[in-house]
Protein backbone atom coordinates (compact mmCIF):
# COMPACT_ATOMS: atom_id res chain seq x y z
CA UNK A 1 19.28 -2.28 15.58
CA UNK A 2 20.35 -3.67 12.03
CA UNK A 3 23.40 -4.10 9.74
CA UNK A 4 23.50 -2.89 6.81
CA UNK A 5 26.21 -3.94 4.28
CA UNK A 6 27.32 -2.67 0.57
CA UNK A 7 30.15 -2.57 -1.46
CA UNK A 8 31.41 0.88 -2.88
CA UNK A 9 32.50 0.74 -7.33
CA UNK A 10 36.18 0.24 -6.05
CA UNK A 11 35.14 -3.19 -4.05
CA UNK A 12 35.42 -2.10 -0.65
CA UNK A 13 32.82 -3.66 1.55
CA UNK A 14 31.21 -0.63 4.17
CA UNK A 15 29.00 -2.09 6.59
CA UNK A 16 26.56 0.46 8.50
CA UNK A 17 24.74 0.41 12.10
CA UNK A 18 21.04 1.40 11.79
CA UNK A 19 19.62 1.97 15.00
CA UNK A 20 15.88 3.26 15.06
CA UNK A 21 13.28 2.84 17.90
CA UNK A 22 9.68 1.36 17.28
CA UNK A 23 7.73 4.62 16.57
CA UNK A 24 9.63 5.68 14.20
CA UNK A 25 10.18 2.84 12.18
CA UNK A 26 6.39 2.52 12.54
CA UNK A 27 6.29 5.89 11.07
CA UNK A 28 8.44 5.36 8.41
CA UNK A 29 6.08 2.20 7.24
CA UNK A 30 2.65 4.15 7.72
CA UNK A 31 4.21 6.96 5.12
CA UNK A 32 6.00 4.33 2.91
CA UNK A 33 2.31 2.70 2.65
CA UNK A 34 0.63 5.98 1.85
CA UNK A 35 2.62 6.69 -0.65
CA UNK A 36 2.43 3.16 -2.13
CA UNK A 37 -1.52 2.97 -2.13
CA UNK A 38 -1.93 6.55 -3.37
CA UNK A 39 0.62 7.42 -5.67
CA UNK A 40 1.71 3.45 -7.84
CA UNK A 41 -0.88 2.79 -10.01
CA UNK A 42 -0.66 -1.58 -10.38
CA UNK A 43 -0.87 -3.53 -13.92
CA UNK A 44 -3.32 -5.97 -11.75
CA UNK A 45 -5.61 -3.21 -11.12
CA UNK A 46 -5.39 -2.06 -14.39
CA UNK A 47 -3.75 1.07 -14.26
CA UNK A 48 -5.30 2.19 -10.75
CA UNK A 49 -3.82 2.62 -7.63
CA UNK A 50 -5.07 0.57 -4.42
CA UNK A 51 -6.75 3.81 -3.17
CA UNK A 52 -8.81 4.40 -6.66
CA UNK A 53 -9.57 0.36 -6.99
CA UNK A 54 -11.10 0.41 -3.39
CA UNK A 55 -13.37 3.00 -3.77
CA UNK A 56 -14.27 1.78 -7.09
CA UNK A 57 -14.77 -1.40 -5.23
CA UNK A 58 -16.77 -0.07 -2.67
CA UNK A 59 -19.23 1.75 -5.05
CA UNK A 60 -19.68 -1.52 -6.88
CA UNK A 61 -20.57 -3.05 -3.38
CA UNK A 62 -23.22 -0.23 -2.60
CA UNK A 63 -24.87 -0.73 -5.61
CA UNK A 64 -25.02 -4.65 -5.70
CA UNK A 65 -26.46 -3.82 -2.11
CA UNK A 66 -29.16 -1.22 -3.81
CA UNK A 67 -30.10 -3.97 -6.21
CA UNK A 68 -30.95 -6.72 -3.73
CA UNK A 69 -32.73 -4.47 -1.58
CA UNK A 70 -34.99 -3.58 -4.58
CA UNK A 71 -35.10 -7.08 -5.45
CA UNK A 72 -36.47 -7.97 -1.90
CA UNK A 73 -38.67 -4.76 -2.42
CA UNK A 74 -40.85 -6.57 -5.25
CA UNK A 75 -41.06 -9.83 -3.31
């Protein structure tokens, strides 16, 4: 359960009752974090989304991992 308050252009101040259980709320966050990670690319990440800089990331990782295994190869 949560108020929610805002005033309308002519001043009036409307306050609103928002009752939601757990799993829904729950749901609401798992598809509001989707969307974020998939679809709002971030200036940080230069231009990528979170989605596109962890797989990038993850590549990266598998090939640093390649390397030192060759490198441990020749030893």
């Amino acid at each position: 359960m949560d108020f929610v308050s805002d005033a309308l252009s002519s001043g009036r101040c409307v306050r609103t009752l928002i009752i939601m259980d757990d799993a829904s709320r729950e749901a609401l966050a798992d598809k509001w974090l989707d969307n974020y990670n998939s679809q709002h690319p971030h200036r940080s990440m230069k231009g990528l989304t979170p989605n596109q800089k962890r797989i990038l990331l993850k590549k990266s990782a598998m090939k640093k991992e390649d390397l030192i295994i060759e490198i441990n190869n020749q030893v």
